[in-house]
Protein backbone atom coordinates (compact mmCIF):
# COMPACT_ATOMS: atom_id res chain seq x y z
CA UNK A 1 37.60 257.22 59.89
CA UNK A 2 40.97 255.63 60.92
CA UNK A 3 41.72 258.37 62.85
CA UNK A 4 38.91 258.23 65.17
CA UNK A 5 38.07 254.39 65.29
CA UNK A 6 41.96 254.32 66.82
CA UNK A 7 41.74 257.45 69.24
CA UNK A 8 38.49 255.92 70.07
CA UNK A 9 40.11 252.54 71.16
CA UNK A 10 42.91 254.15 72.62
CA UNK A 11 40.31 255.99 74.85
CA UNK A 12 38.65 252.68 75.90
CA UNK A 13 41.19 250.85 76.56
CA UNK A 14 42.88 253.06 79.07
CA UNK A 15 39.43 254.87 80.67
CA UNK A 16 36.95 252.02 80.84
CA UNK A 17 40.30 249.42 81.25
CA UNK A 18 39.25 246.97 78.34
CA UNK A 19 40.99 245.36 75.53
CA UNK A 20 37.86 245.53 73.52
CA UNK A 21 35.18 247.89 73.08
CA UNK A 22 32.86 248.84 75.87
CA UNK A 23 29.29 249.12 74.35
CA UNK A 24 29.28 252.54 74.96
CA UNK A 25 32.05 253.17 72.60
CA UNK A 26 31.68 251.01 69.90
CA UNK A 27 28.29 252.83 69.58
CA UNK A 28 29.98 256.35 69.48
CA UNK A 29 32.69 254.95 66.72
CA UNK A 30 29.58 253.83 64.85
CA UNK A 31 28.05 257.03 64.90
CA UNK A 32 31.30 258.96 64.09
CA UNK A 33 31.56 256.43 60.94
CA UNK A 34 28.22 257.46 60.07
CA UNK A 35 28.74 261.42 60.38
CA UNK A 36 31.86 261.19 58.75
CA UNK A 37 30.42 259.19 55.59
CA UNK A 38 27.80 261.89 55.68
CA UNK A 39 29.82 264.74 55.64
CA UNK A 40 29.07 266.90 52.86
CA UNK A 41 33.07 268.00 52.36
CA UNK A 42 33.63 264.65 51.88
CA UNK A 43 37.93 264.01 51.73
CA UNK A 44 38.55 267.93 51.89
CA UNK A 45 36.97 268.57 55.17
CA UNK A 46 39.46 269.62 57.63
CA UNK A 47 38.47 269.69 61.39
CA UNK A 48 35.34 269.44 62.79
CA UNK A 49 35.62 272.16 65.43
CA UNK A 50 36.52 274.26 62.52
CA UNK A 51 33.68 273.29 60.68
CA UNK A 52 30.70 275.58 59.76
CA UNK A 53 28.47 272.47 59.98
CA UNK A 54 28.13 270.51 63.11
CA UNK A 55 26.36 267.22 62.26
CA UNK A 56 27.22 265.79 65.71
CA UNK A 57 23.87 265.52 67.95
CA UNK A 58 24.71 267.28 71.10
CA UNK A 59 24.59 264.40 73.26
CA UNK A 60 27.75 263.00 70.83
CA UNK A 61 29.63 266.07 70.23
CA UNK A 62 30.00 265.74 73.95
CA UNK A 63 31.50 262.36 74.17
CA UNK A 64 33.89 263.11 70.71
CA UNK A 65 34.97 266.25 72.78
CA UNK A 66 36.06 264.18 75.49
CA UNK A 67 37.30 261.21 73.37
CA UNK A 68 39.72 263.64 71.18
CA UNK A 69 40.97 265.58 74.34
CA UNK A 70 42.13 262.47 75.99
């Protein structure tokens, strides 16, 4: 959850150019808190592209993708 929640930041701050989150992405780090808290592999699960369950909805696999690539 650290992890994301800083790569997250990171990614607003430099694309959308603010020192706190835009609304957009303070929804998407609430939503990856969520997921992750749900994840049935718990502190063992590696990856999520490697996973064998995607619990993502499409819509926010989309923006992850683009978060974690930045």
């Amino acid at each position: 959850k650290e992890t994301v929640s800083r790569m997250i930041e990171l990614y607003c701050r430099k694309k959308h150019r603010r020192k706190q989150l835009c609304e957009e992405c303070a929804e998407l780090k609430n939503y990856a808190h969520t997921r992750l808290s749900l994840c049935p592999f718990g502190e063992e699960k590696g990856a999520c592209s490697n996973c064998s369950v995607h619990c993502y909805k499409p819509e926010y696999r989309t923006k992850i993708k683009a978060v974690m690539r930045y």
